[in-house]
Protein backbone atom coordinates (compact mmCIF):
# COMPACT_ATOMS: atom_id res chain seq x y z
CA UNK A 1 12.90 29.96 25.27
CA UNK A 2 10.44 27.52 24.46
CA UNK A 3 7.00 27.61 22.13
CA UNK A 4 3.91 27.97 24.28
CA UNK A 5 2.13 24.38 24.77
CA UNK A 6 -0.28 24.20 22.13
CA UNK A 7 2.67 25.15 19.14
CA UNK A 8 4.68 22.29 20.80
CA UNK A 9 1.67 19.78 20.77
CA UNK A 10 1.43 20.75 16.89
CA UNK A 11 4.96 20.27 16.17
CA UNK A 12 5.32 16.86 18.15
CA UNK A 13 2.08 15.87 16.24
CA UNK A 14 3.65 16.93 12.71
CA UNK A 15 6.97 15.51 13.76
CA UNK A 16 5.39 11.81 14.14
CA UNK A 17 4.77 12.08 9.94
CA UNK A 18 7.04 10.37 8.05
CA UNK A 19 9.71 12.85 6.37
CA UNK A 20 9.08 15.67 8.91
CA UNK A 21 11.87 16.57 11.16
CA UNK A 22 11.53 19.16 13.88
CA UNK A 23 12.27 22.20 11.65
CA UNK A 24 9.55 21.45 9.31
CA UNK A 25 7.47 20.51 12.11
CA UNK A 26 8.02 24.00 13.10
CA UNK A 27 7.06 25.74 9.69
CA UNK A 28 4.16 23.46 9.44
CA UNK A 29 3.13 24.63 12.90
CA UNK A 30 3.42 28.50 12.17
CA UNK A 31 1.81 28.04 8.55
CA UNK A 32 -1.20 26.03 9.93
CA UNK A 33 -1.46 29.09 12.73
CA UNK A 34 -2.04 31.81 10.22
CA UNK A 35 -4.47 29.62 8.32
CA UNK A 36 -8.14 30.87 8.42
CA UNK A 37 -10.74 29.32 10.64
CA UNK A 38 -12.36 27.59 8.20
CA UNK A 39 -8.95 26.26 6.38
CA UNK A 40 -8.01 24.69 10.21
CA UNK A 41 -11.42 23.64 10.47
CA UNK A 42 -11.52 21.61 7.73
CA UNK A 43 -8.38 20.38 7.84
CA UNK A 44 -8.79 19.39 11.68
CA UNK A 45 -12.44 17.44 10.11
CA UNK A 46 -10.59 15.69 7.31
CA UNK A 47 -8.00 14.20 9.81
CA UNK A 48 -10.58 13.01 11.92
CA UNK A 49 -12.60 11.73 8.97
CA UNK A 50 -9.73 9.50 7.93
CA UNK A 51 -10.18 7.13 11.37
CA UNK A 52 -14.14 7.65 11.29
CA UNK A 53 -14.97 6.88 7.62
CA UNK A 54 -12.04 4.67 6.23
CA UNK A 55 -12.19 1.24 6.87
CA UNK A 56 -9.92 -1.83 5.71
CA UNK A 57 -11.67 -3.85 2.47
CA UNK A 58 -12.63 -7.19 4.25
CA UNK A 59 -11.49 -8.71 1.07
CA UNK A 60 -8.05 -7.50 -0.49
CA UNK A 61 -7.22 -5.22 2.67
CA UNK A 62 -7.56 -1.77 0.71
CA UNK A 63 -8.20 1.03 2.43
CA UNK A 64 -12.40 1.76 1.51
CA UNK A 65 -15.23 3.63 3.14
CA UNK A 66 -17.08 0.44 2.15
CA UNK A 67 -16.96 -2.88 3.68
CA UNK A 68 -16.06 -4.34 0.29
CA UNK A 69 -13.97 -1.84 -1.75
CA UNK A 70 -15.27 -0.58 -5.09
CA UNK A 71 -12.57 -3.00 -7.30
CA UNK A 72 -13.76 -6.16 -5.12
CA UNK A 73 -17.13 -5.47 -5.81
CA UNK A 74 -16.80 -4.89 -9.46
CA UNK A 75 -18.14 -7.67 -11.90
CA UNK A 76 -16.06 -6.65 -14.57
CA UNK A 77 -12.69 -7.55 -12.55
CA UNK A 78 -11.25 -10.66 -13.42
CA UNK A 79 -11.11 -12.66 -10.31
CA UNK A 80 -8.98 -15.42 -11.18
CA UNK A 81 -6.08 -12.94 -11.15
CA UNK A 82 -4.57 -11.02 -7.52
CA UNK A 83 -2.01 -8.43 -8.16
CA UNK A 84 -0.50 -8.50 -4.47
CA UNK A 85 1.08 -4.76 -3.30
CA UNK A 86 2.48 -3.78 -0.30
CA UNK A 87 0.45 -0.61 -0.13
CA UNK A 88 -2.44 1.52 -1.19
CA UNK A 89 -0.08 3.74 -3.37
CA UNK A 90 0.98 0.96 -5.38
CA UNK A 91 -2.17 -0.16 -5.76
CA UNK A 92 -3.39 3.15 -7.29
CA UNK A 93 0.02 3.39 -9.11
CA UNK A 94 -0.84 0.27 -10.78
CA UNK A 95 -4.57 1.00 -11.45
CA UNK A 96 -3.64 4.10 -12.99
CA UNK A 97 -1.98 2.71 -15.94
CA UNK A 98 -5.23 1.55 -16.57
CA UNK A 99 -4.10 -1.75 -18.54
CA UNK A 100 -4.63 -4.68 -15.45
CA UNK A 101 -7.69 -5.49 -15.19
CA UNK A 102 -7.82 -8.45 -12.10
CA UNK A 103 -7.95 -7.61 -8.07
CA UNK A 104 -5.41 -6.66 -5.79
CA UNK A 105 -4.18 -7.96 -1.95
CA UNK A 106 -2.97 -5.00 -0.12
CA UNK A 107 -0.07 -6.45 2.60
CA UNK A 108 -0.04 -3.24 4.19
CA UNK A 109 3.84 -4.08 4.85
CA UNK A 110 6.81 -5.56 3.87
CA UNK A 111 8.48 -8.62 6.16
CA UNK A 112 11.12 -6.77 7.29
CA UNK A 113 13.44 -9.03 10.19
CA UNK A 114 15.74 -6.04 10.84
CA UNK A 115 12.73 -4.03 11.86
CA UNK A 116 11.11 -6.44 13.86
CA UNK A 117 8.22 -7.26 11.02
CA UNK A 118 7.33 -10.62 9.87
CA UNK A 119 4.41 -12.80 8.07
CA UNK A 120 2.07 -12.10 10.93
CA UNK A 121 2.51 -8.58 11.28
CA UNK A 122 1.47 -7.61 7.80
CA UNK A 123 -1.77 -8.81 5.68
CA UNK A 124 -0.18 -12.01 4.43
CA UNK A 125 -2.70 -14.90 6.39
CA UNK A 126 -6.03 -13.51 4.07
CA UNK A 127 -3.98 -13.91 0.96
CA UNK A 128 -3.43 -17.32 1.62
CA UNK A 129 -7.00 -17.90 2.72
CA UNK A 130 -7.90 -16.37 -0.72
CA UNK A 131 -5.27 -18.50 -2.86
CA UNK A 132 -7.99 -21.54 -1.73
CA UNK A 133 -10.34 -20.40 -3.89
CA UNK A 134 -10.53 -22.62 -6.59
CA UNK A 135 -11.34 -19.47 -9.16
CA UNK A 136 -7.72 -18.16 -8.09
CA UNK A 137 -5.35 -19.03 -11.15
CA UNK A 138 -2.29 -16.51 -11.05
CA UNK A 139 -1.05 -14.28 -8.20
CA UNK A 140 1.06 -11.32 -9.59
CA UNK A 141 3.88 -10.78 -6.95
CA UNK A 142 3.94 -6.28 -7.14
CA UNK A 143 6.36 -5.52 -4.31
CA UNK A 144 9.16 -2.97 -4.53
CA UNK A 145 12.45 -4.54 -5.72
CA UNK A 146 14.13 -3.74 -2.56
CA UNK A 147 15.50 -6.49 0.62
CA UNK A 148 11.90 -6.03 2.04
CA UNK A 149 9.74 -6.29 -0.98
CA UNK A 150 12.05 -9.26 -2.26
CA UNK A 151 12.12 -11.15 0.92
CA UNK A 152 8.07 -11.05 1.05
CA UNK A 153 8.05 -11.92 -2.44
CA UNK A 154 9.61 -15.62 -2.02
CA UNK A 155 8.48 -15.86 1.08
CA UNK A 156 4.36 -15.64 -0.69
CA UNK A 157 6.18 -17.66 -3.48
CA UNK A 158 7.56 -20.39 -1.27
CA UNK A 159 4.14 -20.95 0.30
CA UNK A 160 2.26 -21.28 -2.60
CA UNK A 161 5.00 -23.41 -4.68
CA UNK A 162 2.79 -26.46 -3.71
CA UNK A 163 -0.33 -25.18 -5.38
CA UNK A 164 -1.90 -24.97 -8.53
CA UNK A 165 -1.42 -21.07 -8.47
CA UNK A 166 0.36 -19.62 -11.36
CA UNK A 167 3.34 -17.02 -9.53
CA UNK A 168 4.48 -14.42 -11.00
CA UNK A 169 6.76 -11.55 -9.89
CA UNK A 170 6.70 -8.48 -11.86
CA UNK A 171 9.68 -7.76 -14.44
CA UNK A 172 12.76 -5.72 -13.40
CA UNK A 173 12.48 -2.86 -15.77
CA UNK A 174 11.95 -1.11 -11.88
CA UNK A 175 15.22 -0.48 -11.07
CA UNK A 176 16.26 -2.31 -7.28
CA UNK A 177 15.05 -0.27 -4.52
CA UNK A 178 12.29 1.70 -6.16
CA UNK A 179 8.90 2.35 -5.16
CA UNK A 180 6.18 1.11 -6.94
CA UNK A 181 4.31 4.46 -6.38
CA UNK A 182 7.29 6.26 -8.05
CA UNK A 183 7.40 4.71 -11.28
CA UNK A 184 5.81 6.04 -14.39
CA UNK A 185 3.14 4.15 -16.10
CA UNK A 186 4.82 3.09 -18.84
CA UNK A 187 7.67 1.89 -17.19
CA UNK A 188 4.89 -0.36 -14.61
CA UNK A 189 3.30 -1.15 -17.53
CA UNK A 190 6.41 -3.17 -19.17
CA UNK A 191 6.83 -4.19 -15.52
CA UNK A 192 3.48 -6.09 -15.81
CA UNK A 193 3.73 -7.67 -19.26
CA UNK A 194 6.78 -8.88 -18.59
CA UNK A 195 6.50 -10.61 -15.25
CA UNK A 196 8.54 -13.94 -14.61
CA UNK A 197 7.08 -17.31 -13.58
CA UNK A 198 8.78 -17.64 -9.71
């Protein structure tokens, strides 16, 4: 017996999240069914708010409902430094230790060859473009110390060895194949202080 069409439209839509197999798909499915009106409403407006009002920062690549994201835009950042994640989590992670006090480049990605990924299929090209900016002195190399987030790491290092650009790849108190994202503040916060000249 199978679920009538609208429950299996629900599920398959759940299932294509990242963690969610079919059998939370399913629970996910029934819970959002007995959900009010209004719950489902807003729910269904917030998802569809994400693709109308989001937008990519046309400088570091953050995710922004501006044009130019609200660290970009700040005067008080110090622009001579780029922290350079792979994502918008680790870019939050890292804000919210509230000690670094430059910009970020979001890659949106890791090169990954086993999954098909490279250079050009993540946000790499406007980091380079922004390394030319004279005002650039140190880019701080944040990616996750796992085969992806190392790989990208010399890769951006290789490139710029042949600039002026001081590179730096955050210390290893992250233990190898963590996520940014999941490490406590204190522990980033080391991480930072104690990044290595690459």
């Amino acid at each position: 017996m199978q679920y009538p069409k609208p429950i299996l439209d629900l599920i398959e839509s759940y299932s294509l999240l990242p963690g969610i197999g079919k059998k939370t798909a399913v629970r996910l499915a029934f819970h959002t069914l007995k959900m009010n009106d209004n719950d489902i409403k807003n729910f269904a407006d917030s998802l569809v708010s994400l693709k109308e009002k989001l937008t990519n920062c046309e400088v570091c690549g953050r995710l922004s409902e501006e044009h130019v994201c609200d660290i970009c835009s700040d005067s008080g950042r110090d622009k001579s430094t780029i922290c350079v994640v792979a994502n918008d989590n680790d870019l939050v992670a890292m804000e919210n230790m509230q000690q670094y006090r430059g910009v970020y480049h979001v890659l949106d990605g890791l090169i990954s060859p086993m999954d098909g990924i490279g250079p050009l299929d993540i946000n790499i090209k406007s980091l380079f473009e922004r390394a030319q900016d004279e005002t650039v002195k140190e880019i701080i190399l944040a990616t996750n110390s796992s085969p992806e987030g190392e790989g990208t790491a010399s890769f951006i290092s290789r490139y710029l060895k042949n600039t002026d650009i001081r590179v730096t790849r955050i210390a290893q108190g992250i233990s190898f194949g963590s996520d940014i994202e999941y490490v406590d503040e204190v522990t980033l916060s080391r991480a930072i202080s104690g990044r290595i000249e690459l």
